[in-house]
N, C-alpha and C. Protein backbone atom coordinates (compact mmCIF):
# COMPACT_ATOMS: atom_id res chain seq x y z
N UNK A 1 75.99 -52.26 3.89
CA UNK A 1 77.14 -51.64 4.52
C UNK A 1 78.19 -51.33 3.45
N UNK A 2 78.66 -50.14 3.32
CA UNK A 2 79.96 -49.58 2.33
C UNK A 2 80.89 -49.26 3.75
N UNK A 3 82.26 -49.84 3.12
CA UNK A 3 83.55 -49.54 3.58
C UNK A 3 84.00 -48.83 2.41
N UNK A 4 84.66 -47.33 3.51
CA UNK A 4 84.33 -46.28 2.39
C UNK A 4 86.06 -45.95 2.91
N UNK A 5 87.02 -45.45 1.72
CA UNK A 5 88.47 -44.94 2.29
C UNK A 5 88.37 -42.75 1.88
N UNK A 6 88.45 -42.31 2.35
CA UNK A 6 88.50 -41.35 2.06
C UNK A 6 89.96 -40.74 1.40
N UNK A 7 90.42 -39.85 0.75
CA UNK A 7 91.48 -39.59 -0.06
C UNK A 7 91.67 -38.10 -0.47
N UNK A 8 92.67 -37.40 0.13
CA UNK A 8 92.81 -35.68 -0.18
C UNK A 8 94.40 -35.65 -0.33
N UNK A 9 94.45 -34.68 -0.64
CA UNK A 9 96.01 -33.66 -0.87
C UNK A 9 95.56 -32.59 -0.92
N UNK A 10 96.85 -31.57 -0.94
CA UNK A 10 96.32 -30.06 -1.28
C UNK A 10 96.94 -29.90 -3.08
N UNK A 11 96.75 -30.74 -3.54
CA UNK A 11 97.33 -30.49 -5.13
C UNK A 11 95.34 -30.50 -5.98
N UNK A 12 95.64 -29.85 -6.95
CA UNK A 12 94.29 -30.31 -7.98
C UNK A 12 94.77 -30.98 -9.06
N UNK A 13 93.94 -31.30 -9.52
CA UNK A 13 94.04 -32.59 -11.07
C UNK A 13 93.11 -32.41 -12.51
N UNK A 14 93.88 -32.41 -13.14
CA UNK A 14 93.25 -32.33 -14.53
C UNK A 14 92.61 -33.25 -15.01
N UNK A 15 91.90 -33.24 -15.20
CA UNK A 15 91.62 -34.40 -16.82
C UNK A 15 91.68 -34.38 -18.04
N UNK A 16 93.09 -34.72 -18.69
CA UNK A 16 92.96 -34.04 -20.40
C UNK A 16 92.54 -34.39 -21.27
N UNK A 17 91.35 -35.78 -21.43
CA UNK A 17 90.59 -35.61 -22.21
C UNK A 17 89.68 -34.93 -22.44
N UNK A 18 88.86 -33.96 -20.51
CA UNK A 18 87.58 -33.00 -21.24
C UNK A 18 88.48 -31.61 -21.37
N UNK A 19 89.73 -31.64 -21.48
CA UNK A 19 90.69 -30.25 -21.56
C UNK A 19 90.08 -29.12 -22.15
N UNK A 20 89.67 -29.84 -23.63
CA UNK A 20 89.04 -29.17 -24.55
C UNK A 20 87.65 -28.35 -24.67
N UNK A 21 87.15 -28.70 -23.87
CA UNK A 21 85.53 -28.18 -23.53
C UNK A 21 85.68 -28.06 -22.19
N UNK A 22 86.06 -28.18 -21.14
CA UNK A 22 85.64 -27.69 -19.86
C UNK A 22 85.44 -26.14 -19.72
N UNK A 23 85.69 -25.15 -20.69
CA UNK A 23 85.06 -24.01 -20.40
C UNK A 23 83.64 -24.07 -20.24
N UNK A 24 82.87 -24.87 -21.09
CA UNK A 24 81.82 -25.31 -21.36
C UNK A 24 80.95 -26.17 -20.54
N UNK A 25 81.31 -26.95 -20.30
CA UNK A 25 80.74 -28.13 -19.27
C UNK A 25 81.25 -28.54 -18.20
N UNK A 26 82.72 -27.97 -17.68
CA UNK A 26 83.26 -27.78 -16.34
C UNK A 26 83.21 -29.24 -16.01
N UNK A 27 83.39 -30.69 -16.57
CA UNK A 27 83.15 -31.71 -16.24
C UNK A 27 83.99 -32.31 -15.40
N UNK A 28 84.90 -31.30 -15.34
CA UNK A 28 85.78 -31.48 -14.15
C UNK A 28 85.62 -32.35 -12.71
N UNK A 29 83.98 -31.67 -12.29
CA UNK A 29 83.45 -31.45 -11.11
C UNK A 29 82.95 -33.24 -11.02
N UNK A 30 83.01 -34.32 -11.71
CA UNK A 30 82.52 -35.61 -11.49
C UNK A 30 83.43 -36.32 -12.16
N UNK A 31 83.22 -37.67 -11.89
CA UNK A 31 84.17 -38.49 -12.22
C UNK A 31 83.39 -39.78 -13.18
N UNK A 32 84.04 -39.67 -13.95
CA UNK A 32 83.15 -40.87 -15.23
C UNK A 32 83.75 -41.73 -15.21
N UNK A 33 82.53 -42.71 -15.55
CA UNK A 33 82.82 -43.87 -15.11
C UNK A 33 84.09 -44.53 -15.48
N UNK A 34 84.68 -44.38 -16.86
CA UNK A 34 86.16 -44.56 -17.03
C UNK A 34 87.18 -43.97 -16.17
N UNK A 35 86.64 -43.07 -15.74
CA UNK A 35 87.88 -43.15 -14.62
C UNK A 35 87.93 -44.01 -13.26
N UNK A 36 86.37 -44.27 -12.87
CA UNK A 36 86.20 -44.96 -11.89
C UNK A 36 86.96 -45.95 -12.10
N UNK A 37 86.90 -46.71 -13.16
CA UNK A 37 87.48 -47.90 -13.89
C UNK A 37 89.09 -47.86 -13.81
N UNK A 38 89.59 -46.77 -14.59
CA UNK A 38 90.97 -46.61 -14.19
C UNK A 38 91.32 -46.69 -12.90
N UNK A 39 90.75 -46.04 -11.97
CA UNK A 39 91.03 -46.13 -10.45
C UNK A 39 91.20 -47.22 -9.64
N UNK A 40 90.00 -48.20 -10.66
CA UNK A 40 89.75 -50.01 -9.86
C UNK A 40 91.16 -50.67 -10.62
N UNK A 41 91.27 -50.37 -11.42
CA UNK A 41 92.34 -51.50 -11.79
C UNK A 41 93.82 -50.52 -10.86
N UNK A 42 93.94 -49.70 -11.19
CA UNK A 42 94.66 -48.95 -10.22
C UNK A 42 95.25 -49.68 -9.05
N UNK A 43 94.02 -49.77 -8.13
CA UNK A 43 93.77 -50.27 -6.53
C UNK A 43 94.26 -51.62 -6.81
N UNK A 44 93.85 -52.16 -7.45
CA UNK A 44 93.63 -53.18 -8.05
C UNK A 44 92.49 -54.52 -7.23
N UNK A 45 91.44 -53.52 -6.88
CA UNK A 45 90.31 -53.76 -6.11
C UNK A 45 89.13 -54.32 -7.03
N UNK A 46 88.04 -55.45 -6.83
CA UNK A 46 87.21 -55.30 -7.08
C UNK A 46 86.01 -54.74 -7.74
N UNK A 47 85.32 -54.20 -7.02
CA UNK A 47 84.56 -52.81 -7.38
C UNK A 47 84.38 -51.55 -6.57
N UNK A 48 84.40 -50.70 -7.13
CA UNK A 48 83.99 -49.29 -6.66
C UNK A 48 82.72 -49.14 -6.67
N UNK A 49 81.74 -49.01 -5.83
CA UNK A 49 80.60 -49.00 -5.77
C UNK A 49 80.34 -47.75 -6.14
N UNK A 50 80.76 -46.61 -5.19
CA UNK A 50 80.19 -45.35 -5.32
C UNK A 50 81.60 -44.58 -5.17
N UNK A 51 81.25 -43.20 -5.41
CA UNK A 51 82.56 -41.37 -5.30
C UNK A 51 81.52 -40.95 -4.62
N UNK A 52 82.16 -40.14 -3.94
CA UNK A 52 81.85 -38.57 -3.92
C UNK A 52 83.11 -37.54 -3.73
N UNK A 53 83.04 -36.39 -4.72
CA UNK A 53 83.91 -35.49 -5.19
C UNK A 53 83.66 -34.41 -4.42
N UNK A 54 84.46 -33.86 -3.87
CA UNK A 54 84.74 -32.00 -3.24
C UNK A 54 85.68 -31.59 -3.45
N UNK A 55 85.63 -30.15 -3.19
CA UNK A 55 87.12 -29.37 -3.43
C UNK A 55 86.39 -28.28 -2.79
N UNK A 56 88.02 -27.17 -2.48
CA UNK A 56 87.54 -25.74 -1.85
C UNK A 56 87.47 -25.33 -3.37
N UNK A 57 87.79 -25.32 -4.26
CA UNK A 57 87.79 -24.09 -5.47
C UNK A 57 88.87 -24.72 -6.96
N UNK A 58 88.63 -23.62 -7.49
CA UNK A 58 89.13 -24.03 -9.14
C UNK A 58 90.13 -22.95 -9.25
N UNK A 59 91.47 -23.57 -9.84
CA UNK A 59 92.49 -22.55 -10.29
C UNK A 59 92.73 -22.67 -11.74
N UNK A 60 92.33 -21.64 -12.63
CA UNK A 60 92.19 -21.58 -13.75
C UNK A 60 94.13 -21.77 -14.38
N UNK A 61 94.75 -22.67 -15.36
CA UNK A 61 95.34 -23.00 -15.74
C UNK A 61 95.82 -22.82 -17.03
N UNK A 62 96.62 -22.24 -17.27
CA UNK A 62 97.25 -22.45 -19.04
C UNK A 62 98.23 -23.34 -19.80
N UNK A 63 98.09 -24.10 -20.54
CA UNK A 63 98.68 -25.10 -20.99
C UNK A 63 98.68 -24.82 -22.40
N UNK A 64 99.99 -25.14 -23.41
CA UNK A 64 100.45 -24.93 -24.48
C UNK A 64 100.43 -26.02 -24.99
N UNK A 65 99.99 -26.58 -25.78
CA UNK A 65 99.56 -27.62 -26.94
C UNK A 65 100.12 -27.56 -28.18
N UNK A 66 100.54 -29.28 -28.60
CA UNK A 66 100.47 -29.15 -30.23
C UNK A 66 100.15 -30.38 -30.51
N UNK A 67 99.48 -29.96 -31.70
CA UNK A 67 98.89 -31.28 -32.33
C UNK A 67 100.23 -32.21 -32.83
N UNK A 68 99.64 -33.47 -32.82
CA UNK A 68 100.34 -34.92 -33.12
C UNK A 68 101.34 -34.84 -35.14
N UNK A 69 100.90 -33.31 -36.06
CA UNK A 69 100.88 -33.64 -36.76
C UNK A 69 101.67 -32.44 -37.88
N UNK A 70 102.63 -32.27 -38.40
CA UNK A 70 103.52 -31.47 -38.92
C UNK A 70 102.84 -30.71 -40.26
N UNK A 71 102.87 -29.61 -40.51
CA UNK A 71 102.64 -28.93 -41.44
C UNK A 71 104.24 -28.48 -41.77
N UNK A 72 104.19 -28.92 -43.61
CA UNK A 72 105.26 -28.36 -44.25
C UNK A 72 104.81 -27.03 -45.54
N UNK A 73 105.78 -26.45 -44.82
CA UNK A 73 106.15 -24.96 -45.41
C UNK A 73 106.57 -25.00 -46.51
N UNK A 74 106.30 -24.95 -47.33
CA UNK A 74 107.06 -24.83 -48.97
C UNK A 74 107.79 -23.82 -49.06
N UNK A 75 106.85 -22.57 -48.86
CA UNK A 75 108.33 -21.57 -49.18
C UNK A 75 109.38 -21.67 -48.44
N UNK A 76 109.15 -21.70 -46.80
CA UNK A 76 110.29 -21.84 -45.95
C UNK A 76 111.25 -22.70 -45.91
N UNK A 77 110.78 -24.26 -47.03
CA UNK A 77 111.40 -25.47 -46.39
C UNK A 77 111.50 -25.95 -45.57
N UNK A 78 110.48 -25.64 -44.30
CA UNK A 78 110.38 -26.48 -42.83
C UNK A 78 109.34 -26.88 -42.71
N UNK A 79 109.69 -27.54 -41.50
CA UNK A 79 108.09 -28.77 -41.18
C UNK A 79 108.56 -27.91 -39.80
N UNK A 80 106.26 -27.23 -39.68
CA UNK A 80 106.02 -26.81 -38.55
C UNK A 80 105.37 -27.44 -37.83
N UNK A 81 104.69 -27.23 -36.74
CA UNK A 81 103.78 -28.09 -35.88
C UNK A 81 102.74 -26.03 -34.84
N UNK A 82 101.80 -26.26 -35.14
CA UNK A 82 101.14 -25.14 -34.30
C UNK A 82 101.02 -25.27 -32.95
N UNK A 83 100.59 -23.94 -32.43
CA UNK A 83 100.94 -24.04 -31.08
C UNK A 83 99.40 -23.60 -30.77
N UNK A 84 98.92 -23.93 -29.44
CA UNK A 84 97.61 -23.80 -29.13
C UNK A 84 97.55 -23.75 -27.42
N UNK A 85 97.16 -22.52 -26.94
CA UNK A 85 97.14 -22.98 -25.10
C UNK A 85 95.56 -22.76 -25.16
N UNK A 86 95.25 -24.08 -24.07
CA UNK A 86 94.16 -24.34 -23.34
C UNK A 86 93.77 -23.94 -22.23
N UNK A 87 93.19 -23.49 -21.47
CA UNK A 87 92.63 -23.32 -20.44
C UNK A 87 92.31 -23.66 -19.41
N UNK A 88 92.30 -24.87 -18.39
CA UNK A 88 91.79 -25.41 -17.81
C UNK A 88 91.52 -25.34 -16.32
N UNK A 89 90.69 -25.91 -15.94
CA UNK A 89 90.03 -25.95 -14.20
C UNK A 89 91.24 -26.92 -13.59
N UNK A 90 91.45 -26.01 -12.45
CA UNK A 90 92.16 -27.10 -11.15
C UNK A 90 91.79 -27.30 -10.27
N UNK A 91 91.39 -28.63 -9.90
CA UNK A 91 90.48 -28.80 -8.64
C UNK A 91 91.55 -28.61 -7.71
N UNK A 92 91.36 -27.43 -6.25
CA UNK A 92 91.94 -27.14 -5.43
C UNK A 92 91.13 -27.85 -3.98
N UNK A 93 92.16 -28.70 -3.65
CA UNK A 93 92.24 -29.66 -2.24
C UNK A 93 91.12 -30.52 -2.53
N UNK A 94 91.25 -31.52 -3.50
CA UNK A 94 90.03 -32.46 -4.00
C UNK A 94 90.14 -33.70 -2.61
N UNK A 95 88.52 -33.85 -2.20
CA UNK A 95 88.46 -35.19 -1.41
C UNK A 95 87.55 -35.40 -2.04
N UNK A 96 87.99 -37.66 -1.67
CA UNK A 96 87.39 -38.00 -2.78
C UNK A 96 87.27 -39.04 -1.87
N UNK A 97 85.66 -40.21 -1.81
CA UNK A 97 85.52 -40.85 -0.97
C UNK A 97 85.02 -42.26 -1.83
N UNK A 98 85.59 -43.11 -1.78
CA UNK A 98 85.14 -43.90 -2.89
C UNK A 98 84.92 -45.26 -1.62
N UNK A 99 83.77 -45.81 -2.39
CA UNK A 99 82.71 -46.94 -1.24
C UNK A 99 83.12 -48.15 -2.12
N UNK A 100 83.49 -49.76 -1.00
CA UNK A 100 83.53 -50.60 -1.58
C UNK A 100 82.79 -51.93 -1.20
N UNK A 101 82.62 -52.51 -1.72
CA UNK A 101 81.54 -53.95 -1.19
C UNK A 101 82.05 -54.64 -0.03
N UNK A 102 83.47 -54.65 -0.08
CA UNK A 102 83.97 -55.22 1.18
C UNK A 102 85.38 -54.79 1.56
N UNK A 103 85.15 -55.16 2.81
CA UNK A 103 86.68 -54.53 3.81
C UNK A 103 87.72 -54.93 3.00
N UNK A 104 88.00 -56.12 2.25
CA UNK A 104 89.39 -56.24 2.03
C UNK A 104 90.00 -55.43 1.02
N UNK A 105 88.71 -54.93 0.00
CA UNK A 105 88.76 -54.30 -0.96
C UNK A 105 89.23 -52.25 -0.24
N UNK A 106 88.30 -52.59 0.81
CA UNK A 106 88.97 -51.32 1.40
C UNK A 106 89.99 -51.26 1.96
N UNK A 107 90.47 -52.14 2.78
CA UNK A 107 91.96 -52.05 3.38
C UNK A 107 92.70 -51.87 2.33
N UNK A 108 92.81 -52.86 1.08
CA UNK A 108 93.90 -52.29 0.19
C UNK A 108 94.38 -51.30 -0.74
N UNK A 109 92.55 -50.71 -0.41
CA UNK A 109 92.80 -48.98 -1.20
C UNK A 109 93.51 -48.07 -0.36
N UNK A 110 93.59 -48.64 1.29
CA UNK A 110 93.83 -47.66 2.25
C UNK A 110 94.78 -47.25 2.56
N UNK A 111 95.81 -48.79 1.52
CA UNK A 111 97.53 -48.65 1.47
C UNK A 111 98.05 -47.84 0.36
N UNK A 112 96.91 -47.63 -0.49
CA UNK A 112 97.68 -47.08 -1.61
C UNK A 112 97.14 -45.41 -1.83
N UNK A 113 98.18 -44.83 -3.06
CA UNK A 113 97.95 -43.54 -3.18
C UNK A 113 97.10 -43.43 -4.46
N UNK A 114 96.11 -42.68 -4.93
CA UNK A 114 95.74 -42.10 -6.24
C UNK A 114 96.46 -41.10 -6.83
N UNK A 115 96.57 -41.15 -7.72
CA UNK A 115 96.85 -39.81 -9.18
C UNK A 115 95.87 -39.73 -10.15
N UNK A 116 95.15 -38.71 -9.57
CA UNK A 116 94.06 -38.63 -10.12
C UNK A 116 93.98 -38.22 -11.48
N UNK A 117 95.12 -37.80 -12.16
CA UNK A 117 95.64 -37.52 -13.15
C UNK A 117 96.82 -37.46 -13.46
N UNK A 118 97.40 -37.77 -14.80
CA UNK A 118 98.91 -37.52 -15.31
C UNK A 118 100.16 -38.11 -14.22
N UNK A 119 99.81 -38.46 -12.76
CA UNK A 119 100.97 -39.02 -12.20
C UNK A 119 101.27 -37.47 -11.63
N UNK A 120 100.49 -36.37 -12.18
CA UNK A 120 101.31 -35.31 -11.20
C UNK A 120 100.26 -34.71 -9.82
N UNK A 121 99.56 -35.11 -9.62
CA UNK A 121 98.56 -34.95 -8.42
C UNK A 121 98.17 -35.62 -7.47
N UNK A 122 98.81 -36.69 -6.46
CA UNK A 122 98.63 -37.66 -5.71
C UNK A 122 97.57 -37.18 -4.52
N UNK A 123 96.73 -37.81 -4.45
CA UNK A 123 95.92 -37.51 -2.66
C UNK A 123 96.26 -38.96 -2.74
N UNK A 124 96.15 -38.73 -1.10
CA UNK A 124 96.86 -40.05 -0.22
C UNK A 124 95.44 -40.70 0.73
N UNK A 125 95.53 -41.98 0.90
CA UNK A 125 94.40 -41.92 2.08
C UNK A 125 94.23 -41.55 3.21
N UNK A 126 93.34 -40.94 3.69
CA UNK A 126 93.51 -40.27 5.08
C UNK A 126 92.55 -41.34 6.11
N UNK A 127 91.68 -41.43 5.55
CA UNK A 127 90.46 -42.17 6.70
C UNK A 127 89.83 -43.57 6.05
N UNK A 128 89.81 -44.26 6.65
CA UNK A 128 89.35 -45.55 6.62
C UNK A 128 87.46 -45.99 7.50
N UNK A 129 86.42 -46.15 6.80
CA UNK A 129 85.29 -46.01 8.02
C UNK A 129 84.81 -47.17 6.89
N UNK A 130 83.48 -47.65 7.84
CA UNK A 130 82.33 -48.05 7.58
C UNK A 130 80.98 -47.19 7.36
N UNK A 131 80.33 -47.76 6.52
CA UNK A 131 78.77 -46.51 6.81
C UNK A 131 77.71 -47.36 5.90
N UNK A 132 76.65 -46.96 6.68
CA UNK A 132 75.51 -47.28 6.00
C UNK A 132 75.32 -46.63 4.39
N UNK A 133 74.54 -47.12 4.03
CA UNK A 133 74.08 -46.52 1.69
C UNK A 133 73.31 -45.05 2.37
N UNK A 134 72.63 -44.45 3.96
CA UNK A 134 71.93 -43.68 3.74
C UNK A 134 73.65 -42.58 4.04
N UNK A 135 74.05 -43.00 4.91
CA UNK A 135 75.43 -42.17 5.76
C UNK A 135 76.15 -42.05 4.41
N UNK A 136 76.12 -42.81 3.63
CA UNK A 136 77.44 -42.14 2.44
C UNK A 136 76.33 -41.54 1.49
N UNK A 137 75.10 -41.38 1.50
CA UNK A 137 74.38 -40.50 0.31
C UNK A 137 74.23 -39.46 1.02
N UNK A 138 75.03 -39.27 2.41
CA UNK A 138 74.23 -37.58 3.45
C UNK A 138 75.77 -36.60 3.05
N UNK A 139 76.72 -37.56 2.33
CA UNK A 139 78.42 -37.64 2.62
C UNK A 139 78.50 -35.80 1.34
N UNK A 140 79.13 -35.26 1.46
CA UNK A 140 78.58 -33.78 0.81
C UNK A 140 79.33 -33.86 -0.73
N UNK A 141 79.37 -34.04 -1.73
CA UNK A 141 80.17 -33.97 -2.88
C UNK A 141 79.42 -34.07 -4.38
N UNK A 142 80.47 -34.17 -5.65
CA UNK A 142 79.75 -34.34 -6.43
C UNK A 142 79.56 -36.08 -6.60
N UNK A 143 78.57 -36.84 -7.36
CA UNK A 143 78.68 -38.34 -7.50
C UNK A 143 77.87 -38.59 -9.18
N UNK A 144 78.54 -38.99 -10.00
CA UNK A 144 77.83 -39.14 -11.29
C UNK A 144 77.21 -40.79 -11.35
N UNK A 145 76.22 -40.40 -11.38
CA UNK A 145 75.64 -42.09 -11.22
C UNK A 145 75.32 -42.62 -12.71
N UNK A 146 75.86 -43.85 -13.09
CA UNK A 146 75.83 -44.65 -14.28
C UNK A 146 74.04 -44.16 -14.65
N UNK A 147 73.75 -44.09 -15.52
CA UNK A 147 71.99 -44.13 -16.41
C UNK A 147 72.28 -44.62 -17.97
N UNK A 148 71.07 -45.01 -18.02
CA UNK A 148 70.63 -45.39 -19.25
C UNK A 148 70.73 -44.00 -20.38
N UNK A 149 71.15 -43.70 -21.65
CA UNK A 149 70.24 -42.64 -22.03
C UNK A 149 69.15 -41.84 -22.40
N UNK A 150 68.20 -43.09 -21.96
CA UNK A 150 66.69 -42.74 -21.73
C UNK A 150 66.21 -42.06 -20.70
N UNK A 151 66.92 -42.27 -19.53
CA UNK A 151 66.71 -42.20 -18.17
C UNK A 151 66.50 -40.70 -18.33
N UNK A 152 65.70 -40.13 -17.51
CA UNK A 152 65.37 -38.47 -16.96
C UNK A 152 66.18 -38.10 -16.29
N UNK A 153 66.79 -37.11 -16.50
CA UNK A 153 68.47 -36.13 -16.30
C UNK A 153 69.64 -36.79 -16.45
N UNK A 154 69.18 -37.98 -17.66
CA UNK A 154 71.10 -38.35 -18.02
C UNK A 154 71.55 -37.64 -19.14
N UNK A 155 72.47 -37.52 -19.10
CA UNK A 155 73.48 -36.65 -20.55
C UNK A 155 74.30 -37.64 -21.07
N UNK A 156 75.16 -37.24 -21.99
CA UNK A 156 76.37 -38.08 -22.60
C UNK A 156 77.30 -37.06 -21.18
N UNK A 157 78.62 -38.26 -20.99
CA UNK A 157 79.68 -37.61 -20.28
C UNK A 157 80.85 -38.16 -20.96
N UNK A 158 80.70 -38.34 -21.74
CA UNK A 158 81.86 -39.27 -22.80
C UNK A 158 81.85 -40.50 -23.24
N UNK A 159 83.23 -41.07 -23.70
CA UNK A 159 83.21 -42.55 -24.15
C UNK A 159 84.07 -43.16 -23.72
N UNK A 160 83.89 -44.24 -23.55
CA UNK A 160 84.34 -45.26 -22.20
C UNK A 160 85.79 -45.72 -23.32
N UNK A 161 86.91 -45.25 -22.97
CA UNK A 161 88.05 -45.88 -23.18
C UNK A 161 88.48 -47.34 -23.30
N UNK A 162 87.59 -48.15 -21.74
CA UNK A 162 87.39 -49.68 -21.57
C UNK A 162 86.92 -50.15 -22.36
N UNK A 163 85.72 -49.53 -23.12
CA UNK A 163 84.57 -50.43 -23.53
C UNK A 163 84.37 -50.46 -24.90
N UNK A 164 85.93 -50.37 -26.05
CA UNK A 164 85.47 -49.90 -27.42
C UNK A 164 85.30 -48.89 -27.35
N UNK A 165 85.06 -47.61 -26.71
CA UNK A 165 84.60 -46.21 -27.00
C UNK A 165 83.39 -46.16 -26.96
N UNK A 166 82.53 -46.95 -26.42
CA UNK A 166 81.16 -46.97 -25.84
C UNK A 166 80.58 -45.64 -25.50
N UNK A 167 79.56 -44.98 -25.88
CA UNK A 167 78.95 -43.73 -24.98
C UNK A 167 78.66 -44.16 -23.79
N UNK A 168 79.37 -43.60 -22.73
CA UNK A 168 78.77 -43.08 -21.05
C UNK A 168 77.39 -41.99 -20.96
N UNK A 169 76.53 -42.80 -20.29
CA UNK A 169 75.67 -41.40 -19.60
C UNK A 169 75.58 -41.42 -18.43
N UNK A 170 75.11 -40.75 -17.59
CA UNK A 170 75.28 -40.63 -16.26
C UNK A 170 74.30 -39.37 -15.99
N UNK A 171 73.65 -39.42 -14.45
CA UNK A 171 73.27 -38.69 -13.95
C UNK A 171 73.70 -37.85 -12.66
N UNK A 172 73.95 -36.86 -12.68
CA UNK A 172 75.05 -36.27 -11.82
C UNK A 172 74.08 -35.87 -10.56
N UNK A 173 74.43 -36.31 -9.51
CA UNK A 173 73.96 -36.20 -7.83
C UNK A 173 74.17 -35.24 -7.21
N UNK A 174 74.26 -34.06 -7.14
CA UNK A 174 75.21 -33.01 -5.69
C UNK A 174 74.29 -33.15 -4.76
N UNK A 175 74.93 -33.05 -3.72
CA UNK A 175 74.89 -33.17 -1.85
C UNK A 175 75.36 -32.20 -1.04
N UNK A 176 74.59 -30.96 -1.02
CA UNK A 176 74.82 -30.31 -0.28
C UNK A 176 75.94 -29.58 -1.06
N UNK A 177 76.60 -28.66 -0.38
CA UNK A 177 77.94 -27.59 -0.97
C UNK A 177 78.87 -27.99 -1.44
N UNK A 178 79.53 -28.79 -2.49
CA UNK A 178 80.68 -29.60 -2.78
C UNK A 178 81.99 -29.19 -2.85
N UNK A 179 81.63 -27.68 -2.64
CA UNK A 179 82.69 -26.35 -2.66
C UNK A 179 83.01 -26.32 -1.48
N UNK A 180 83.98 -26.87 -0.79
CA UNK A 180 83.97 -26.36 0.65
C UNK A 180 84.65 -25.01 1.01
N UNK A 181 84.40 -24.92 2.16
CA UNK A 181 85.23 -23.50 2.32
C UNK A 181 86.57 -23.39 2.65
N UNK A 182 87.45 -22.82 3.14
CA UNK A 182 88.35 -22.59 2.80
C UNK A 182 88.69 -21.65 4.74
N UNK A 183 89.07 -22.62 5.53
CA UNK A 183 89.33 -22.50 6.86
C UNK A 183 90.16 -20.93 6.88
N UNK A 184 89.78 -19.85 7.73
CA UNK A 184 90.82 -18.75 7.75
C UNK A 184 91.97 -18.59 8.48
N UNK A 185 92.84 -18.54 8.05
CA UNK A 185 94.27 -18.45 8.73
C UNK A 185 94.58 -17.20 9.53
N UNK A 186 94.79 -17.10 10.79
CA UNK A 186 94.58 -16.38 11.19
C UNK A 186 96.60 -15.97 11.70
């Protein structure tokens, strides 16, 4: 049995460590396990057993950057710093359903809010249920499941912040349309 809290807003969320490559690998779309991690101490729950990730769509983003590190100008006599804009995916109306071993661990996710990034994107909890391991694997989203890197269809998805900078691999799950649609207003 998973006691599962469900969690939406209509805001999307970045992640700025894959900032840099998500043209590329769109990694947007799952959640690694360091973040799962961030999320548990977050709650300040137990364990997170399982996600599953949806959204209606992606709003492409521009962000202006500078590196940590000054270049000096000799002829000019100034210290510059370069400027660089990034690109990035916004997950538009992200639900996010995260499963826990036990009720108490779920009731107290059910009080609290996520920021799924930067503190500027809150989904709130909306639903509180129980469900069987088959009812939350029928549940429609993306889910990156921990693997070995031996394992058949794991990749690198980064390095675990928690763990020394450990390589993550993972094997990524979709369920059905994770894109939902987008209700018409009439």
């Amino acid at each position: 049995m998973l006691y599962v809290v469900k969690y939406t807003g209509p805001f999307g969320y970045l992640k700025p460590w894959t900032a840099v490559r998500d043209g590329e690998t769109y990694s947007q779309q799952f959640l690694t396990p360091s973040v799962i991690e961030g999320m548990r101490q977050k709650l300040g729950v137990t364990q997170i057993l399982r996600h599953k990730l949806s959204y209606t769509g992606l709003s492409m983003q521009q962000e202006q950057t500078q590196p940590r590190g000054w270049i000096h100008e000799k002829k000019k006599q100034q210290m510059t710093r370069p400027h660089a804009i990034l690109v990035r995916g916004v997950l538009l109306e992200p639900e996010l359903h995260l499963a826990f071993a036990s009720a108490e661990d779920a009731d107290l996710a059910a009080t609290q809010h996520l920021c799924l990034c930067r503190n500027e994107d809150i989904v709130l909890p909306v639903e509180h249920r129980t469900l069987e391991e088959a009812d939350f694997d029928a549940l429609i989203g993306f889910e990156l499941r921990p693997a070995d890197a031996s394992e058949t269809g794991a990749f690198l998805v980064g390095f675990n912040r928690f763990a020394e900078g450990a390589p993550m691999h993972g094997r990524l799950e979709i369920t059905g349309n994770p894109i939902r649609q987008v209700a018409a207003v009439l």
